[in-house]
C-alpha atoms as a PDB file:
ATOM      1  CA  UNK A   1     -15.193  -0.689   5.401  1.00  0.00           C
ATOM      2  CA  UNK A   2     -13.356  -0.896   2.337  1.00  0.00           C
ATOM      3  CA  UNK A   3     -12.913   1.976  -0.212  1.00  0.00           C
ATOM      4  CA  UNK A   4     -11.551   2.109  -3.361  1.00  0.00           C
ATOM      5  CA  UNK A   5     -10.216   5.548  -5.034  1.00  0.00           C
ATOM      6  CA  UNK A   6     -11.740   7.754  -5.738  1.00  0.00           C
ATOM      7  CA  UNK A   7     -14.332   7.194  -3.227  1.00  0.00           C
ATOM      8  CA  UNK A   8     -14.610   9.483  -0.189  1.00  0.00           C
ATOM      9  CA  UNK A   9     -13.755   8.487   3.103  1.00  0.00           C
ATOM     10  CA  UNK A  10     -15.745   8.660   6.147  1.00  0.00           C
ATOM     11  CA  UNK A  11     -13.361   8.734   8.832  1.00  0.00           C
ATOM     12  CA  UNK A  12     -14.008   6.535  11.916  1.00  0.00           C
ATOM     13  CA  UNK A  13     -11.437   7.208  14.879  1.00  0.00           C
ATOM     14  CA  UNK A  14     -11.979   4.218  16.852  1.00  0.00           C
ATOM     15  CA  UNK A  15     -10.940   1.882  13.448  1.00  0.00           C
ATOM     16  CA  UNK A  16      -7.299   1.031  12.378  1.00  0.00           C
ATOM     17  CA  UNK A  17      -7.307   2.400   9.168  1.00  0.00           C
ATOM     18  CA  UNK A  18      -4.777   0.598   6.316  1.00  0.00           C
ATOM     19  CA  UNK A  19      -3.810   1.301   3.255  1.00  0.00           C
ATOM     20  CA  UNK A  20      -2.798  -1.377   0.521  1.00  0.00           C
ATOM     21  CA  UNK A  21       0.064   0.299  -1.667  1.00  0.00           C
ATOM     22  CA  UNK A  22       1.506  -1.910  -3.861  1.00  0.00           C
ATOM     23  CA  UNK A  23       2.174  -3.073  -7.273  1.00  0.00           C
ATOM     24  CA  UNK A  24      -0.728  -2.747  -9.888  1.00  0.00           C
ATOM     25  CA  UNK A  25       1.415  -1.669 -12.619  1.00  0.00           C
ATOM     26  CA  UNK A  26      -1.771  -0.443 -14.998  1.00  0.00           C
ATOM     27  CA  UNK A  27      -2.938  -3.866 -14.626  1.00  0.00           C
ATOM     28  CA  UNK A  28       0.429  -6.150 -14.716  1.00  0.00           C
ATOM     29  CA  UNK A  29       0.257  -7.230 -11.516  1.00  0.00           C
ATOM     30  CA  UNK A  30      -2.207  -9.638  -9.733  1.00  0.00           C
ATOM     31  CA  UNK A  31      -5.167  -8.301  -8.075  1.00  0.00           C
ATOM     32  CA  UNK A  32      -3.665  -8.926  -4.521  1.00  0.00           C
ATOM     33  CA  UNK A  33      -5.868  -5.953  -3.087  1.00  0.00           C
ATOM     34  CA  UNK A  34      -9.173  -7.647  -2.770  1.00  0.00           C
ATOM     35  CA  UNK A  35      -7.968 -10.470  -1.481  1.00  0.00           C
ATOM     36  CA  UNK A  36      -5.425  -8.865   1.225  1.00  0.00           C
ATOM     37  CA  UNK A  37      -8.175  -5.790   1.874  1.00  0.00           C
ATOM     38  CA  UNK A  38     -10.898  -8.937   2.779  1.00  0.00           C
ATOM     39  CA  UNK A  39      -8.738 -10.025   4.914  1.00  0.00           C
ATOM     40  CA  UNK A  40      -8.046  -6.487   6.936  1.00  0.00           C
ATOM     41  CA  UNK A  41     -11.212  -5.608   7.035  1.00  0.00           C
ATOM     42  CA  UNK A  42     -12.399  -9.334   8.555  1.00  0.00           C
ATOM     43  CA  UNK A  43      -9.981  -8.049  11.267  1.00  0.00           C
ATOM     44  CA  UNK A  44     -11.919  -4.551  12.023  1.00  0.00           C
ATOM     45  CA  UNK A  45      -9.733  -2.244   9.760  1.00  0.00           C
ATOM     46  CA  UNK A  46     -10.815   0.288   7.274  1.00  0.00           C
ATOM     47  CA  UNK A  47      -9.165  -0.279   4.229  1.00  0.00           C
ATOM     48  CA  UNK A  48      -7.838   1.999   1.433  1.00  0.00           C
ATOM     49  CA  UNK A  49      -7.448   0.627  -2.017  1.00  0.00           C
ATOM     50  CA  UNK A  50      -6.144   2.639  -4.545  1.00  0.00           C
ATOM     51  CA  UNK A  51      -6.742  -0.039  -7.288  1.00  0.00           C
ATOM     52  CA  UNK A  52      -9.391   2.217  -9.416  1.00  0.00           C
ATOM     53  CA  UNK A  53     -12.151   0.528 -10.731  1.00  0.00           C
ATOM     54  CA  UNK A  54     -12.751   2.745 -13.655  1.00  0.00           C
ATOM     55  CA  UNK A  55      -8.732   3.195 -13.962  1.00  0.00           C
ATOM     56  CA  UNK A  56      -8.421   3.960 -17.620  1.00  0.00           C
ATOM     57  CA  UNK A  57      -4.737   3.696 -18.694  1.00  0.00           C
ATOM     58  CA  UNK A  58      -5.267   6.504 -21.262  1.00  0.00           C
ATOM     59  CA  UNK A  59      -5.569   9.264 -19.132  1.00  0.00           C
ATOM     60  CA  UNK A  60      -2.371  11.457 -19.439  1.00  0.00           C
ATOM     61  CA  UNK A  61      -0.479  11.379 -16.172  1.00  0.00           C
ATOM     62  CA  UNK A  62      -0.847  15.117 -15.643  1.00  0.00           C
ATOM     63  CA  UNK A  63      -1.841  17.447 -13.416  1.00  0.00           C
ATOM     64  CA  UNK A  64      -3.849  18.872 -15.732  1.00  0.00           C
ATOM     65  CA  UNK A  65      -5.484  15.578 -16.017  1.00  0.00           C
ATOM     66  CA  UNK A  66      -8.136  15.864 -13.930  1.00  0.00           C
ATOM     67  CA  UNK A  67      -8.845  12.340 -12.998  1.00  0.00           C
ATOM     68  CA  UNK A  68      -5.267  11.552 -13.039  1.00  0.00           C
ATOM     69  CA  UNK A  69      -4.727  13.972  -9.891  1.00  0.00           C
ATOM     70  CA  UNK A  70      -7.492  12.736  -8.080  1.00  0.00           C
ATOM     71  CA  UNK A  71      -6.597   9.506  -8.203  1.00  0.00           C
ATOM     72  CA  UNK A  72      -2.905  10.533  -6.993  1.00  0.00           C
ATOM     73  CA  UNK A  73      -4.570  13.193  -4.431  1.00  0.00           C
ATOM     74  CA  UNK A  74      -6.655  10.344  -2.910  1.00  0.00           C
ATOM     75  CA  UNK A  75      -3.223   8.162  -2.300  1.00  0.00           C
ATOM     76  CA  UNK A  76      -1.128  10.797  -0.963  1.00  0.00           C
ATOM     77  CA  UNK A  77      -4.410  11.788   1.704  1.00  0.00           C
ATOM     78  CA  UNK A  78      -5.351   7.998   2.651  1.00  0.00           C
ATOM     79  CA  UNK A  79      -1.431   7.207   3.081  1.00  0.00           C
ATOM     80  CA  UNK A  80      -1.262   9.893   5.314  1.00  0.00           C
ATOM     81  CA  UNK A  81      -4.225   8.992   6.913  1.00  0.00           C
ATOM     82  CA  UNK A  82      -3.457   5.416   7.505  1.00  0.00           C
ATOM     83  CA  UNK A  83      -2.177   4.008  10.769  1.00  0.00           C
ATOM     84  CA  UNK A  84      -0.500   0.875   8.765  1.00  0.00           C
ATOM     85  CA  UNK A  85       0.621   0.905   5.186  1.00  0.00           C
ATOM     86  CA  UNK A  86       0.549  -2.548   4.205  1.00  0.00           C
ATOM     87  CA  UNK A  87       3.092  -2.958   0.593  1.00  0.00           C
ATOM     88  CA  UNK A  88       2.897  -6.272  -1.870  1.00  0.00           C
ATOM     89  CA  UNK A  89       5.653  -6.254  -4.613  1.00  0.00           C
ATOM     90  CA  UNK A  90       4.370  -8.594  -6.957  1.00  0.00           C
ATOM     91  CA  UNK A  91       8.061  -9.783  -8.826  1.00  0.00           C
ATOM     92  CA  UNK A  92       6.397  -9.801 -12.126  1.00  0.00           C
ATOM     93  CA  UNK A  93       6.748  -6.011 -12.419  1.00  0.00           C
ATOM     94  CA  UNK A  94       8.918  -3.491 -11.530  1.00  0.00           C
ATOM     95  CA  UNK A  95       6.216  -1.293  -9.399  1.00  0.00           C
ATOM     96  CA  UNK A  96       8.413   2.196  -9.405  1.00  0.00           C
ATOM     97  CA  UNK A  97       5.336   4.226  -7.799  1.00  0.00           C
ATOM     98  CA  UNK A  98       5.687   1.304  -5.157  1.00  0.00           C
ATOM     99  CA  UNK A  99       9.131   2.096  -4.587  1.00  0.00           C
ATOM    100  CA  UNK A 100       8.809   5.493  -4.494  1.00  0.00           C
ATOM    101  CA  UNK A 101       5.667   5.658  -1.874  1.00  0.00           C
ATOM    102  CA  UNK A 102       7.792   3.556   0.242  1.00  0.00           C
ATOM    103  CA  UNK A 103      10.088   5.406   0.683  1.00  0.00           C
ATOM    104  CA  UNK A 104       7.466   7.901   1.387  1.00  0.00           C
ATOM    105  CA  UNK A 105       6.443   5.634   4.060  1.00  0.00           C
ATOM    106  CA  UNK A 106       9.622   5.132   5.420  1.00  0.00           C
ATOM    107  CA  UNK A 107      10.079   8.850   6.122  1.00  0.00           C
ATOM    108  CA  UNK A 108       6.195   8.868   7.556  1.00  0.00           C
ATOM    109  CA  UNK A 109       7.261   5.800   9.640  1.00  0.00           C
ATOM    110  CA  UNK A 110      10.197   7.967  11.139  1.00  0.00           C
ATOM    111  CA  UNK A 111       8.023  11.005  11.351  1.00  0.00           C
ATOM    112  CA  UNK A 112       5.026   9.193  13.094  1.00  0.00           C
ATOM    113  CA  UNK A 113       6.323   6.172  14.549  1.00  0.00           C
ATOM    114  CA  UNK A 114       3.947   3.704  12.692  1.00  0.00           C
ATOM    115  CA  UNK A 115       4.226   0.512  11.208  1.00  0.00           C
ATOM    116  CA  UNK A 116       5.229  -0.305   7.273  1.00  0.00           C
ATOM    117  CA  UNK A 117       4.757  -4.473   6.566  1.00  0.00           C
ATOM    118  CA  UNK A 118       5.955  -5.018   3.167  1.00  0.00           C
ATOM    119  CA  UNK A 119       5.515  -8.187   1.221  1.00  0.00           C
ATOM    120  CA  UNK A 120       8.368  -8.849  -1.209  1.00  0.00           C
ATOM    121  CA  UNK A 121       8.830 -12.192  -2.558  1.00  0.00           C
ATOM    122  CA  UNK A 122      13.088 -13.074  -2.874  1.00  0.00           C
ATOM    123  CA  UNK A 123      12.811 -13.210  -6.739  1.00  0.00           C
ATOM    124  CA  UNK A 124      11.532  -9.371  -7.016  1.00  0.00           C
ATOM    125  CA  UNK A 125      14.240  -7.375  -9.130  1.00  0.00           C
ATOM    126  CA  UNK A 126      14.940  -4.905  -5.625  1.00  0.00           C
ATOM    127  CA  UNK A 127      14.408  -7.446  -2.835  1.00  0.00           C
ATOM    128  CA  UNK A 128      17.903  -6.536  -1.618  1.00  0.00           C
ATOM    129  CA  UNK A 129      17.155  -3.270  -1.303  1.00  0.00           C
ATOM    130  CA  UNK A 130      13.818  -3.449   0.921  1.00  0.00           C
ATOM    131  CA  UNK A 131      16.120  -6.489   3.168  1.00  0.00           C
ATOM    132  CA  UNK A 132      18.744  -3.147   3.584  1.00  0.00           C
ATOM    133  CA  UNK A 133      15.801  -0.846   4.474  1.00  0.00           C
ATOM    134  CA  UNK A 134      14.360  -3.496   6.598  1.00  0.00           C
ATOM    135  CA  UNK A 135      17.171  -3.974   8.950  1.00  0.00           C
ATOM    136  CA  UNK A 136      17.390  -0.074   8.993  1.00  0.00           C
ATOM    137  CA  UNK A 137      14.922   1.035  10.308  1.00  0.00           C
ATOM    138  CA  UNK A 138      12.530  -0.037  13.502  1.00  0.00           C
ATOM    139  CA  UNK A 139       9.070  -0.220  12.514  1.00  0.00           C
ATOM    140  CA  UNK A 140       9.885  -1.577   8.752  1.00  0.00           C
ATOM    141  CA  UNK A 141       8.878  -5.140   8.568  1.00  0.00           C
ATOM    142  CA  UNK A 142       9.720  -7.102   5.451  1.00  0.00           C
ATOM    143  CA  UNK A 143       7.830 -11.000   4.683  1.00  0.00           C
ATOM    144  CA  UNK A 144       8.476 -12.970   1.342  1.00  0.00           C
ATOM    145  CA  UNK A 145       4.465 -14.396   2.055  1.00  0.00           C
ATOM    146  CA  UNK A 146       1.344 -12.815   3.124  1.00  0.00           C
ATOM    147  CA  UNK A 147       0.606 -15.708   6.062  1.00  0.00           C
ATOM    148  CA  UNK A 148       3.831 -14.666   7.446  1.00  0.00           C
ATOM    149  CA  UNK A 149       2.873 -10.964   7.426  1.00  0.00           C
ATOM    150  CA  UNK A 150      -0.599 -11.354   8.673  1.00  0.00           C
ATOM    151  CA  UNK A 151       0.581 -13.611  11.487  1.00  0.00           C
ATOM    152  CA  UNK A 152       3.271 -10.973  12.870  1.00  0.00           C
ATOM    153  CA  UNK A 153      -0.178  -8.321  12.012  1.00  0.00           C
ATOM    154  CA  UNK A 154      -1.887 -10.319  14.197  1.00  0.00           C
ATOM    155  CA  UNK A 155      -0.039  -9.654  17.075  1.00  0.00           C
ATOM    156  CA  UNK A 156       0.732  -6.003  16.889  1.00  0.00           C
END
């Protein structure tokens, strides 16, 4: 099953459950999340996709902002809730709610044990700094392609 914030999730226990984090950038970036949440949920996963369908870029980002927080709510619950967080830095933007929810996920990954696959092509501004994290820390697995991601996915 696939859902897309803000919908609510029916948790299933006996699915893997992923969530796509990753650059959208209010609408900058490619839409990889379709295309890579297919592809998870061909393979049995549930998938969490924060890429809004009725995202409109003039909400204030503020907690007061009722639609705002939900959206933000819903990410910080299905990232949590995930037993993969799968990230895609498109280069074509500089995704700084990427970079901060990984490192959210790299202090989840420490807390929990589970797996972060980031996709990072060389030419993104920060590359170097997800190859430092990536040789850091067990668990944190950095590809410059999707294949290569979702072949090393395959065999987890």
């Amino acid at each position: 099953m696939i859902y897309k914030a803000p919908e609510e999730v029916i948790n299933n226990p006996n699915k893997p459950k992923v969530f796509l984090a990753g650059s959208i950038e209010m609408g900058k970036a490619e839409n990889w999340q379709d295309r890579v949440g297919d592809k998870f949920n061909e393979m049995g996963y549930d998938v969490f996709n924060p890429r809004r369908d009725d995202w409109d870029s003039s909400w204030e980002q503020s907690y007061d902002n009722k639609n705002f927080r939900e959206q933000v709510e819903w990410e910080m619950r299905n990232l949590s809730n995930s037993d993969l967080m799968f990230f895609y830095f498109d280069p074509n933007t500089k995704s700084p709610i990427t970079l901060y929810e990984l490192g959210y996920a790299t202090a989840w990954h420490i807390g929990f044990n589970k797996e972060v696959v980031v996709v990072c092509p060389k030419d993104f501004y920060r590359y170097g700094n997800l190859e430092v994290y990536s040789k850091s820390f067990d668990g944190f697995h950095l590809f410059n392609t999707e294949k290569e991601a979702f072949d090393f996915i395959d065999h987890i």
